[in-house]
N, C-alpha and C. Protein backbone atom coordinates (compact mmCIF):
# COMPACT_ATOMS: atom_id res chain seq x y z
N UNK A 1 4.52 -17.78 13.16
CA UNK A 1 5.33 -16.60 13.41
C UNK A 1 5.48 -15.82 12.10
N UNK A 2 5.49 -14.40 11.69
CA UNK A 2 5.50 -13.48 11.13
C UNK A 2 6.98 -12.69 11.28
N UNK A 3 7.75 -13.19 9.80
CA UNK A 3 8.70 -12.87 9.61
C UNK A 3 9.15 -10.79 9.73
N UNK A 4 9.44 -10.70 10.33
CA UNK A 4 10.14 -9.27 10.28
C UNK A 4 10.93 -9.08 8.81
N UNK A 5 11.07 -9.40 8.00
CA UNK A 5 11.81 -8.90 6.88
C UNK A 5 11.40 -7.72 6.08
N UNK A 6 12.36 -6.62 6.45
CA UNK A 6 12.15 -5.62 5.88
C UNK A 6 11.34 -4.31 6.40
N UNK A 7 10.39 -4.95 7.45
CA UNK A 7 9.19 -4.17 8.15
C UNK A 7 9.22 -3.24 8.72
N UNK A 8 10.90 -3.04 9.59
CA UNK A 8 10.99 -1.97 10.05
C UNK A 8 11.31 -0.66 9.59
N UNK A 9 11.62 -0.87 8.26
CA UNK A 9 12.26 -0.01 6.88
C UNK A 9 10.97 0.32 6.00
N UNK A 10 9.78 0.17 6.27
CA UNK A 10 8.68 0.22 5.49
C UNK A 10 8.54 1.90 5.74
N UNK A 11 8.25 2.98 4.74
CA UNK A 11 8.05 4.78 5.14
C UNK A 11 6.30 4.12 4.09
N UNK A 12 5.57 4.71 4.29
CA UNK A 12 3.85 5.18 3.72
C UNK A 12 4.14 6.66 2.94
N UNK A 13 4.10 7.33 1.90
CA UNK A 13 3.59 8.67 1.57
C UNK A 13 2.21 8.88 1.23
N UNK A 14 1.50 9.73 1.43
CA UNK A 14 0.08 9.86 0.69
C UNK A 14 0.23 11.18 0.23
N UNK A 15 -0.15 11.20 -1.33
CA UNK A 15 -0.34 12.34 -1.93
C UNK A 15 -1.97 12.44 -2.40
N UNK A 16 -2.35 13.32 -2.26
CA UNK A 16 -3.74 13.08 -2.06
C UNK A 16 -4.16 14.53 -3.71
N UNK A 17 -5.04 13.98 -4.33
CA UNK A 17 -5.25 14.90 -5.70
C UNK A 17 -6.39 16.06 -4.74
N UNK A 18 -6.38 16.97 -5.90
CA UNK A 18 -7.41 17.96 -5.24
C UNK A 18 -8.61 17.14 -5.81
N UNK A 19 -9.96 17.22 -5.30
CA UNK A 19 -11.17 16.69 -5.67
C UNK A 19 -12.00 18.46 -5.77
N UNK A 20 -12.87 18.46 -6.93
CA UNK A 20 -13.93 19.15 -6.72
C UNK A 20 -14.74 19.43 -5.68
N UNK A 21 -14.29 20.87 -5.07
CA UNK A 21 -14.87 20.65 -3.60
C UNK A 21 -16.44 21.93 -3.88
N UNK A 22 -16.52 22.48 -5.14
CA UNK A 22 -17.62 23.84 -5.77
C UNK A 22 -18.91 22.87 -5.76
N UNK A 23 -20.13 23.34 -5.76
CA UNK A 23 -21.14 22.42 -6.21
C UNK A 23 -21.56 22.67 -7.83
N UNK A 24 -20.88 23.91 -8.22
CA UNK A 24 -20.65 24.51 -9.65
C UNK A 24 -19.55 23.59 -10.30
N UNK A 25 -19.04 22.83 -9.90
CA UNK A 25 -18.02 21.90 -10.47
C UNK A 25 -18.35 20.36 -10.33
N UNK A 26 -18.35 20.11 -11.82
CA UNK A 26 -18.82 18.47 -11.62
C UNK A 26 -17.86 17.37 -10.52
N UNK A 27 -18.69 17.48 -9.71
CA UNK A 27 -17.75 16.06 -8.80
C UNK A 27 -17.34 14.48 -9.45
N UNK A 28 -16.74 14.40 -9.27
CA UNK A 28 -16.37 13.14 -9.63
C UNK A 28 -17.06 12.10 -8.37
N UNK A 29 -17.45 10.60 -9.52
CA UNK A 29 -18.08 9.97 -8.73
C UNK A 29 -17.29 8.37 -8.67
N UNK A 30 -16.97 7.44 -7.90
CA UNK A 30 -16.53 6.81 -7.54
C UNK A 30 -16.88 5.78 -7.46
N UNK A 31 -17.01 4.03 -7.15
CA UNK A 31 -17.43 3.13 -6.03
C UNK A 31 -17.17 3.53 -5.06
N UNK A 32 -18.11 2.82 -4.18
CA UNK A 32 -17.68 2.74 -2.99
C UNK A 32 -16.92 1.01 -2.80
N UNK A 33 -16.43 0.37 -3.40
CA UNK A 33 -15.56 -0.38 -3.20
C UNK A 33 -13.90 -0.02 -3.83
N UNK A 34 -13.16 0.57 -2.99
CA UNK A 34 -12.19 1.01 -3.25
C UNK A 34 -11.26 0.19 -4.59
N UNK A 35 -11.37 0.90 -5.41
CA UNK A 35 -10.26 0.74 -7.28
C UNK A 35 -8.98 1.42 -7.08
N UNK A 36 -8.05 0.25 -7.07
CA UNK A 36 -6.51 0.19 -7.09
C UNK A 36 -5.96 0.39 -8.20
N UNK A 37 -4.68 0.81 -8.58
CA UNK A 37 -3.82 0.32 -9.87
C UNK A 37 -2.56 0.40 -9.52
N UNK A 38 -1.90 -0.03 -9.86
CA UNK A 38 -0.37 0.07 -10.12
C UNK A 38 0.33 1.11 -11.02
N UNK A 39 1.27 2.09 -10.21
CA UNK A 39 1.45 3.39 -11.45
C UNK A 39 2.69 2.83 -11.96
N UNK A 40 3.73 2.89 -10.78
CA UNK A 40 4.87 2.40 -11.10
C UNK A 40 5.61 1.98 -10.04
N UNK A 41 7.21 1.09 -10.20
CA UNK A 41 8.31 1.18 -8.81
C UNK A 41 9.75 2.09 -9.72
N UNK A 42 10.26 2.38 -8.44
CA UNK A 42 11.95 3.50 -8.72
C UNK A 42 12.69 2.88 -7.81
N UNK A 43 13.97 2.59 -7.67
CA UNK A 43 14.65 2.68 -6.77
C UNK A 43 14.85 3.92 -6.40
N UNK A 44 15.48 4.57 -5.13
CA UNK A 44 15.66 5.71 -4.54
C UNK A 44 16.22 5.28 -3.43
N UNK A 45 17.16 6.29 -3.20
CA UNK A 45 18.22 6.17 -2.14
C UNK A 45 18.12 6.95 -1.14
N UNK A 46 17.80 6.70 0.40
CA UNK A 46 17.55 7.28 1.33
C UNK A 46 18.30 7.22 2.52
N UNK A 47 18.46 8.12 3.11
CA UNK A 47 19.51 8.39 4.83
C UNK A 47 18.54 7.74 5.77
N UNK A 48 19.59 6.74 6.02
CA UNK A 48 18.59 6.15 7.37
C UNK A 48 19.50 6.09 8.70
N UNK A 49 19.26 7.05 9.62
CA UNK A 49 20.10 7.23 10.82
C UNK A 49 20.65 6.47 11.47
N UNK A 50 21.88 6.15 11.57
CA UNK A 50 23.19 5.32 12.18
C UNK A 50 23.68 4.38 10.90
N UNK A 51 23.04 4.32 10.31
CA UNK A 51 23.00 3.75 8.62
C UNK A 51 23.89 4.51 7.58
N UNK A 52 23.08 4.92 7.29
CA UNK A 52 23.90 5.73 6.08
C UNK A 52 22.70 6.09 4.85
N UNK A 53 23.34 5.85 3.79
CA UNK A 53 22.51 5.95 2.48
C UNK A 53 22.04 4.37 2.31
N UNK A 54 20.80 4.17 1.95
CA UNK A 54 20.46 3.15 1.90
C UNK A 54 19.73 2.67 0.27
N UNK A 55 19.24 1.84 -0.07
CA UNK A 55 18.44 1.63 -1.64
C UNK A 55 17.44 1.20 -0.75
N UNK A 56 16.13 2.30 -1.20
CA UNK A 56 14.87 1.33 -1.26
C UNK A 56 13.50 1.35 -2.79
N UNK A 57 12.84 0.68 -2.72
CA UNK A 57 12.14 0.03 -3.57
C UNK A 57 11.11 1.07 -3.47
N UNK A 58 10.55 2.01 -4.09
CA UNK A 58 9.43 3.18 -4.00
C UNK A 58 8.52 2.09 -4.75
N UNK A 59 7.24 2.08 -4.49
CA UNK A 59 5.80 1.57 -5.53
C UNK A 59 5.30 2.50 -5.26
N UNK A 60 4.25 3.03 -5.97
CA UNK A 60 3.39 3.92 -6.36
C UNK A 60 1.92 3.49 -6.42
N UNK A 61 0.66 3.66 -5.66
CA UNK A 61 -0.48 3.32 -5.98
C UNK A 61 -1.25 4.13 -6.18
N UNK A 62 -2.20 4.10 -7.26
CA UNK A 62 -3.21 5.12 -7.21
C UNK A 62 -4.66 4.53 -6.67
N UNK A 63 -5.43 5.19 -6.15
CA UNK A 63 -6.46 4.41 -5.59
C UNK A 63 -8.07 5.50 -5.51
N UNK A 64 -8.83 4.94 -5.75
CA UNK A 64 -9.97 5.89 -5.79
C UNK A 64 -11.46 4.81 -4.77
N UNK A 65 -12.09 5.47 -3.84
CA UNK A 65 -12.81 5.16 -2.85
C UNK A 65 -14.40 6.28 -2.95
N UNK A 66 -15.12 5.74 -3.06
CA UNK A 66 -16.83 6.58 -3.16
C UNK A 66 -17.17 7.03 -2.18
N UNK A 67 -16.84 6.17 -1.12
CA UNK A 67 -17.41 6.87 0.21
C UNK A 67 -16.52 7.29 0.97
N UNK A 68 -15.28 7.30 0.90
CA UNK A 68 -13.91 7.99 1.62
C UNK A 68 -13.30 7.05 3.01
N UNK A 69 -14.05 5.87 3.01
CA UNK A 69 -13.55 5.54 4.02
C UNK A 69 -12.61 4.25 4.34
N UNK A 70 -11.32 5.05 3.70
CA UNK A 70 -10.31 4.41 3.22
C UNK A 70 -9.44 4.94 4.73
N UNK A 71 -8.37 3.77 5.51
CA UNK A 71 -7.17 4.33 6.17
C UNK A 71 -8.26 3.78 7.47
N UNK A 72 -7.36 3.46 8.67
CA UNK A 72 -7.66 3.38 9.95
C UNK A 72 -6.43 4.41 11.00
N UNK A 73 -7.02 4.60 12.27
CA UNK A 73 -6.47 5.44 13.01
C UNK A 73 -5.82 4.61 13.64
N UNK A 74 -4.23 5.25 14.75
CA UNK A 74 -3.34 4.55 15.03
C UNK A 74 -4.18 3.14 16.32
N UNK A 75 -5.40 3.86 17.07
CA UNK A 75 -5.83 3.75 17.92
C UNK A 75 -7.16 2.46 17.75
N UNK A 76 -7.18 2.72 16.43
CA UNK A 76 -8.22 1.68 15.92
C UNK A 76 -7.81 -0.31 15.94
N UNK A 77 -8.26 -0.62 16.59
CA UNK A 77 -7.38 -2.07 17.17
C UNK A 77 -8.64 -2.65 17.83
N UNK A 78 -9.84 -2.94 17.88
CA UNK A 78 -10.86 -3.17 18.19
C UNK A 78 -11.08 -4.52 17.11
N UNK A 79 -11.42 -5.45 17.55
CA UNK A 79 -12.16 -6.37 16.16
C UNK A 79 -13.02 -5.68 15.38
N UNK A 80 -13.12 -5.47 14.08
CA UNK A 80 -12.30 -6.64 13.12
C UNK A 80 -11.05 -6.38 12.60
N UNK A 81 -10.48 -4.84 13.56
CA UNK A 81 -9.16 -4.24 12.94
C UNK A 81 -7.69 -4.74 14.30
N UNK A 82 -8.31 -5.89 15.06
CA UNK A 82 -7.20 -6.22 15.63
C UNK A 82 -6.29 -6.91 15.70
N UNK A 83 -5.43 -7.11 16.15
CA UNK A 83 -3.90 -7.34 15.69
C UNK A 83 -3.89 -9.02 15.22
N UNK A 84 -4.93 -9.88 15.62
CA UNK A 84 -5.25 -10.94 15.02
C UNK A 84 -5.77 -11.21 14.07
N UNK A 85 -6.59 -10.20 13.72
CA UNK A 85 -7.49 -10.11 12.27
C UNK A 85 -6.66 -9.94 10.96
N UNK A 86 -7.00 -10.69 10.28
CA UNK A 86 -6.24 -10.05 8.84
C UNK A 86 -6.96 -8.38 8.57
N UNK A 87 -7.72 -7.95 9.12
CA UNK A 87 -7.81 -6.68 8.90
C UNK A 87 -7.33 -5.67 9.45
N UNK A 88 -6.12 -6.14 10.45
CA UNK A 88 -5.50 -4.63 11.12
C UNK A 88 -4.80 -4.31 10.32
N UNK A 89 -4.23 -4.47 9.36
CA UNK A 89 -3.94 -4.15 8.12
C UNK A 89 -4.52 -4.09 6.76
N UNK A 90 -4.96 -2.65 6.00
CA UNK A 90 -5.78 -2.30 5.38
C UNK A 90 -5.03 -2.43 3.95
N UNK A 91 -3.65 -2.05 3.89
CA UNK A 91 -3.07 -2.70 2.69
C UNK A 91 -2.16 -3.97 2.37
N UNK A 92 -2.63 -4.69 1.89
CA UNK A 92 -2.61 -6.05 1.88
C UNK A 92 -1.39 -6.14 0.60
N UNK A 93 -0.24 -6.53 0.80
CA UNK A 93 0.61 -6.64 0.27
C UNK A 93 1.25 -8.09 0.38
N UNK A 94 1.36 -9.03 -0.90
CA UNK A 94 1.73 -10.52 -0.89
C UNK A 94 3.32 -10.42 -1.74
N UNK A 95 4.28 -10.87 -1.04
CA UNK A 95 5.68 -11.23 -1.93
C UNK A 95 5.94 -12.15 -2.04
N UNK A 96 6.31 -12.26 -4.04
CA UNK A 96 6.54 -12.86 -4.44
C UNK A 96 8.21 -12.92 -5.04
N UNK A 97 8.96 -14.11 -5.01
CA UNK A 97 10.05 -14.27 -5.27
C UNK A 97 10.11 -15.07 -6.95
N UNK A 98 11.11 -14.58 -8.01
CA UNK A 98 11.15 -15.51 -8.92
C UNK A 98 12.20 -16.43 -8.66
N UNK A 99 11.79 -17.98 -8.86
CA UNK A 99 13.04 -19.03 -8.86
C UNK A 99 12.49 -19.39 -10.26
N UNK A 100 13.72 -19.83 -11.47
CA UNK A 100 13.84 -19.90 -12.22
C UNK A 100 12.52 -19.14 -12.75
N UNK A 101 11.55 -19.95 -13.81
CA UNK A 101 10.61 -19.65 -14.86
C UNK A 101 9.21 -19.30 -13.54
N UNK A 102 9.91 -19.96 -12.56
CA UNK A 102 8.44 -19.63 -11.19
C UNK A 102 8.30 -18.72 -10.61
N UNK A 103 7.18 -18.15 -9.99
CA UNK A 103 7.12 -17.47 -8.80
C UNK A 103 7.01 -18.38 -7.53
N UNK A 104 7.68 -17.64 -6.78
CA UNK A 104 6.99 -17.83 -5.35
C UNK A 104 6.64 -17.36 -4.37
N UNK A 105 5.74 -17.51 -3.90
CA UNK A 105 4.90 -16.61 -2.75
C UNK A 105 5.47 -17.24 -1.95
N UNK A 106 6.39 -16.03 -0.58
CA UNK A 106 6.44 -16.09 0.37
C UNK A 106 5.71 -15.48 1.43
N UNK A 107 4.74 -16.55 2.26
CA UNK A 107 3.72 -15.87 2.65
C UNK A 107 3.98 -15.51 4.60
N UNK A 108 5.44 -15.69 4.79
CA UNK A 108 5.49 -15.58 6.06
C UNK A 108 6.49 -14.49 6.28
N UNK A 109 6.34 -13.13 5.11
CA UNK A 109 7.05 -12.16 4.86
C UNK A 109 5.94 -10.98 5.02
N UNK A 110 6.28 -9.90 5.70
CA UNK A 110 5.18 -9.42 5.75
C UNK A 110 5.53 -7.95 5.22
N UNK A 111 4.48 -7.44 4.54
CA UNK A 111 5.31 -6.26 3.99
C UNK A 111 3.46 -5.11 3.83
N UNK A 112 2.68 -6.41 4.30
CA UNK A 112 1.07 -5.39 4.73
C UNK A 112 1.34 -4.05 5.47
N UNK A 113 0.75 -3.28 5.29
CA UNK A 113 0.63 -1.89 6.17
C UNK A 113 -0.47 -1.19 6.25
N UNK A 114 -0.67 -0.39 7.38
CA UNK A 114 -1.62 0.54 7.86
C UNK A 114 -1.98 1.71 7.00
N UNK A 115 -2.71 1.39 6.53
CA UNK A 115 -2.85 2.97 5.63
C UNK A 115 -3.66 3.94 6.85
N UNK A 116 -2.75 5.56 7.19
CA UNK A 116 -3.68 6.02 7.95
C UNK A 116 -5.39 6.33 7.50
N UNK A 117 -6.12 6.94 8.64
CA UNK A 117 -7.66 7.37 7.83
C UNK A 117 -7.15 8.43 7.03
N UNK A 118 -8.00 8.78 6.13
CA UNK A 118 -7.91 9.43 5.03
C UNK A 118 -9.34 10.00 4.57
N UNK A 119 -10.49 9.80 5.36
CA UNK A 119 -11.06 10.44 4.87
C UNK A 119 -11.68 11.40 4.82
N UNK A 120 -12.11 12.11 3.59
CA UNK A 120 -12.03 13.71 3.72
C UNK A 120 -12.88 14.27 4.72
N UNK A 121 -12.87 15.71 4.60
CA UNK A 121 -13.41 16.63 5.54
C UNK A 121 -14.87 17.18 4.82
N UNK A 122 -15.33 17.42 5.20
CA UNK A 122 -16.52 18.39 4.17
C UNK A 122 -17.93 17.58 3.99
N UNK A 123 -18.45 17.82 2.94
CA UNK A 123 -19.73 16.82 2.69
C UNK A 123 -19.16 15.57 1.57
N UNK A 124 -18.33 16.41 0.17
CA UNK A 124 -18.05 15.21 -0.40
C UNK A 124 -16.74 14.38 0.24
N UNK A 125 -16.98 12.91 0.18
CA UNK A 125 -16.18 11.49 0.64
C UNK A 125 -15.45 11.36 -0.48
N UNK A 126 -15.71 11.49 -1.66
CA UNK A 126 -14.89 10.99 -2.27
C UNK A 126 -13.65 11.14 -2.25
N UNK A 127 -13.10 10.31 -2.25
CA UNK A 127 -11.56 10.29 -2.40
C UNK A 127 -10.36 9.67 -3.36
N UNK A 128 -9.59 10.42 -3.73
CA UNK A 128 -9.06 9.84 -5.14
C UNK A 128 -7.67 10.32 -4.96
N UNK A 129 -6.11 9.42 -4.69
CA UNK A 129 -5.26 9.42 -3.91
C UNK A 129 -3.87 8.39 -4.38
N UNK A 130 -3.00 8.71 -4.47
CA UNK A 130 -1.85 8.14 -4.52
C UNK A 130 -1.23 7.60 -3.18
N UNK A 131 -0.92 6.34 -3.12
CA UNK A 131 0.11 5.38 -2.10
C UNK A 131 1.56 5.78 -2.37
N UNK A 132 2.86 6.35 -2.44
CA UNK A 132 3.70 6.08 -1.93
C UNK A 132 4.83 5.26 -0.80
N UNK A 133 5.40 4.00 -1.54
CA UNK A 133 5.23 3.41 -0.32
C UNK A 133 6.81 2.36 -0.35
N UNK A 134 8.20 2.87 0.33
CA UNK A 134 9.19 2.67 0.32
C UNK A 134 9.71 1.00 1.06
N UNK A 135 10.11 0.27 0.31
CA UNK A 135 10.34 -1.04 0.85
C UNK A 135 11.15 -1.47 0.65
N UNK A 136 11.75 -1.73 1.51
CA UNK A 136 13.61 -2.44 2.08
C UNK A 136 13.36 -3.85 1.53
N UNK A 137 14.08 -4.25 0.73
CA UNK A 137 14.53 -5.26 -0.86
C UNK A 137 16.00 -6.07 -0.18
N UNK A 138 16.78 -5.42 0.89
CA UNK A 138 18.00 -5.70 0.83
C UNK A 138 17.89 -7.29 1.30
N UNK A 139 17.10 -8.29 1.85
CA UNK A 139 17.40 -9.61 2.02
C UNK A 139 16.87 -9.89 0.99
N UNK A 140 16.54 -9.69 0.41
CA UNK A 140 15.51 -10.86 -1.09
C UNK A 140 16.40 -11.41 -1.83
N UNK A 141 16.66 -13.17 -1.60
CA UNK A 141 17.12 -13.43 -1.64
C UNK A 141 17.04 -14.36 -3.27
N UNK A 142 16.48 -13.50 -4.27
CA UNK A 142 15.84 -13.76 -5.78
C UNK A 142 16.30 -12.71 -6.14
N UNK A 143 16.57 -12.68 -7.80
CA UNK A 143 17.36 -11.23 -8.14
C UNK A 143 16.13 -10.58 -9.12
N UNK A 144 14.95 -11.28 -8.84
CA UNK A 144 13.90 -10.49 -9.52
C UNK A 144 12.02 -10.87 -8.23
N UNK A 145 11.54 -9.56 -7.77
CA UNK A 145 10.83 -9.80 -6.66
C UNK A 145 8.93 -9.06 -7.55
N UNK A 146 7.90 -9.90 -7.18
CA UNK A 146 7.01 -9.25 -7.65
C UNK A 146 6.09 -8.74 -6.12
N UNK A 147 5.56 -8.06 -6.47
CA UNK A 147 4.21 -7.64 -5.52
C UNK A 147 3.16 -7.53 -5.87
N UNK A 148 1.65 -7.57 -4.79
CA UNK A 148 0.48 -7.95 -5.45
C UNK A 148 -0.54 -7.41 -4.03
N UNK A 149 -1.07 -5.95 -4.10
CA UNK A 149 -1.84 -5.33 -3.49
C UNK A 149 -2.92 -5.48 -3.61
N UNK A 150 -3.23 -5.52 -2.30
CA UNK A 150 -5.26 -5.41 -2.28
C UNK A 150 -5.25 -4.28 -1.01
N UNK A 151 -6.07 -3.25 -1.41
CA UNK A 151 -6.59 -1.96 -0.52
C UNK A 151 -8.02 -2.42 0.03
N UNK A 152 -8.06 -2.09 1.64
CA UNK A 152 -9.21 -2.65 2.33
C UNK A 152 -9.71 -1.42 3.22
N UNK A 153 -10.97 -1.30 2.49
CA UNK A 153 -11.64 0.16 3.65
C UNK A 153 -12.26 -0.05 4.88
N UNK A 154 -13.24 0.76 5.37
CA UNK A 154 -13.28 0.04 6.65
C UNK A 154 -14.71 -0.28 6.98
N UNK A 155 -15.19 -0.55 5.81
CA UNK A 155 -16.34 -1.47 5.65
C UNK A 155 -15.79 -2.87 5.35
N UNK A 156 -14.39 -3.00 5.03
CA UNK A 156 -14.20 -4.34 4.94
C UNK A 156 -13.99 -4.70 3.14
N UNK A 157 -14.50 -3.77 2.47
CA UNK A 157 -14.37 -3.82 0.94
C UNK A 157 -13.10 -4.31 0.44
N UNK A 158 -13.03 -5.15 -0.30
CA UNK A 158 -11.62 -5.41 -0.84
C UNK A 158 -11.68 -4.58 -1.89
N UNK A 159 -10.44 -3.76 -2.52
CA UNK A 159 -10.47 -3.41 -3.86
C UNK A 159 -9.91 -5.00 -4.82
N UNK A 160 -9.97 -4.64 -6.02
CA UNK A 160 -8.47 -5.33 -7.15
C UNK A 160 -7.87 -5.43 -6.51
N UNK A 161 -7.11 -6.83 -7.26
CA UNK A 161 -5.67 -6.86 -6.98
C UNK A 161 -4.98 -6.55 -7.73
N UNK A 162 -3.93 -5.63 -7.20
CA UNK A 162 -2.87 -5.02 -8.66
C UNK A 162 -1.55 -6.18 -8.85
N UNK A 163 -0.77 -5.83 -10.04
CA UNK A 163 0.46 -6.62 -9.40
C UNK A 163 1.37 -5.29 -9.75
N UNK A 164 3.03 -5.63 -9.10
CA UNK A 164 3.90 -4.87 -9.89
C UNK A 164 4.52 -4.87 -11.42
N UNK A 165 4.28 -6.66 -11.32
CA UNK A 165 5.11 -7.27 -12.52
C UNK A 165 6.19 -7.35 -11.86
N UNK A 166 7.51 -8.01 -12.21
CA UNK A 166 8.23 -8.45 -11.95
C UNK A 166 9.28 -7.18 -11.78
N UNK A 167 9.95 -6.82 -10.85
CA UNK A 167 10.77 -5.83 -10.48
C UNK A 167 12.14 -6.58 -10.21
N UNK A 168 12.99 -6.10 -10.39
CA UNK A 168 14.67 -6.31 -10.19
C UNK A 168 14.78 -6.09 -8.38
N UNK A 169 15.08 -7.24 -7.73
CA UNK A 169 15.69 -6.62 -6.33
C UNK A 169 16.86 -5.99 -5.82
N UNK A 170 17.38 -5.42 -7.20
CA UNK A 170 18.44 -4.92 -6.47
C UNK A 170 18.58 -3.89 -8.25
N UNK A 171 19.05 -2.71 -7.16
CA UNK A 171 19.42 -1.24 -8.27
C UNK A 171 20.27 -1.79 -9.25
């Protein structure tokens, strides 16, 4: 069983950079195995209806893909993207808790998500893109929480794994 903690409080942003779309302008060139990094996390405080003001955990990813075919559609649920597969979820997110000098991976916490499709329109794929991505902290029950992303396109490519480093669970 697959813990609900936090999951229903999960928001996605995508800010997406402009790419060279001129053929007079050098394009930028990419893998096609999608390259992750870690920019940063913020706390930020958000209205959540019947709620109130709430604290959540913002991370930030930047991510760059060669052939653009990063993100699945809501509708996409077919093997190898179905709800049994570790691939119906394209961002792969593992939490970790610190007890004393340790970590620990809690692996029956789920905090993976759907990145929608994303990829571009036109002739060039490339794609080069920021994750925004808000996560409800309020049970963590460690007063310091890490995270550790892997981005999956839909060839199946794993990118890196990033980490956060060790973040404070609470503002």
């Amino acid at each position: 069983m697959v813990s609900t903690f936090g999951s229903k409080m999960h928001k996605l942003y995508l800010f997406f950079m402009l790419l060279p779309a001129f053929s007079c302008i050098d394009e930028k060139q990419f893998s096609n195995v999608p390259f992750l990094r870690f920019e940063e996390s913020e706390w930020i405080q958000v209205q959540v209806q019947g709620v109130g003001t709430v604290d959540r955990l913002r991370v930030r990813l930047y991510f760059t893909d060669g052939d653009g075919d990063v993100g699945l559609e809501d509708e996409q649920t077919d093997p190898p993207f179905d709800a049994d597969s570790p691939f119906h979820y394209n961002l792969w997110v593992r939490y970790l808790e610190q007890s004393g000098d340790t970590l620990l991976e809690l692996p029956d916490t789920e905090f993976s998500i759907r990145v929608p499709d994303l990829t571009p329109k036109g002739q060039n794929k490339t794609l080069e893109a920021e994750i925004e991505y808000d996560i409800d902290l309020s049970q963590a029950a460690s007063d310091s929480v890490e995270f550790r992303f892997i981005l999956v396109d839909r060839s199946l490519q794993l990118s890196n794994e990033v980490s956060s480093g060790l973040i404070p669970s609470d503002p």
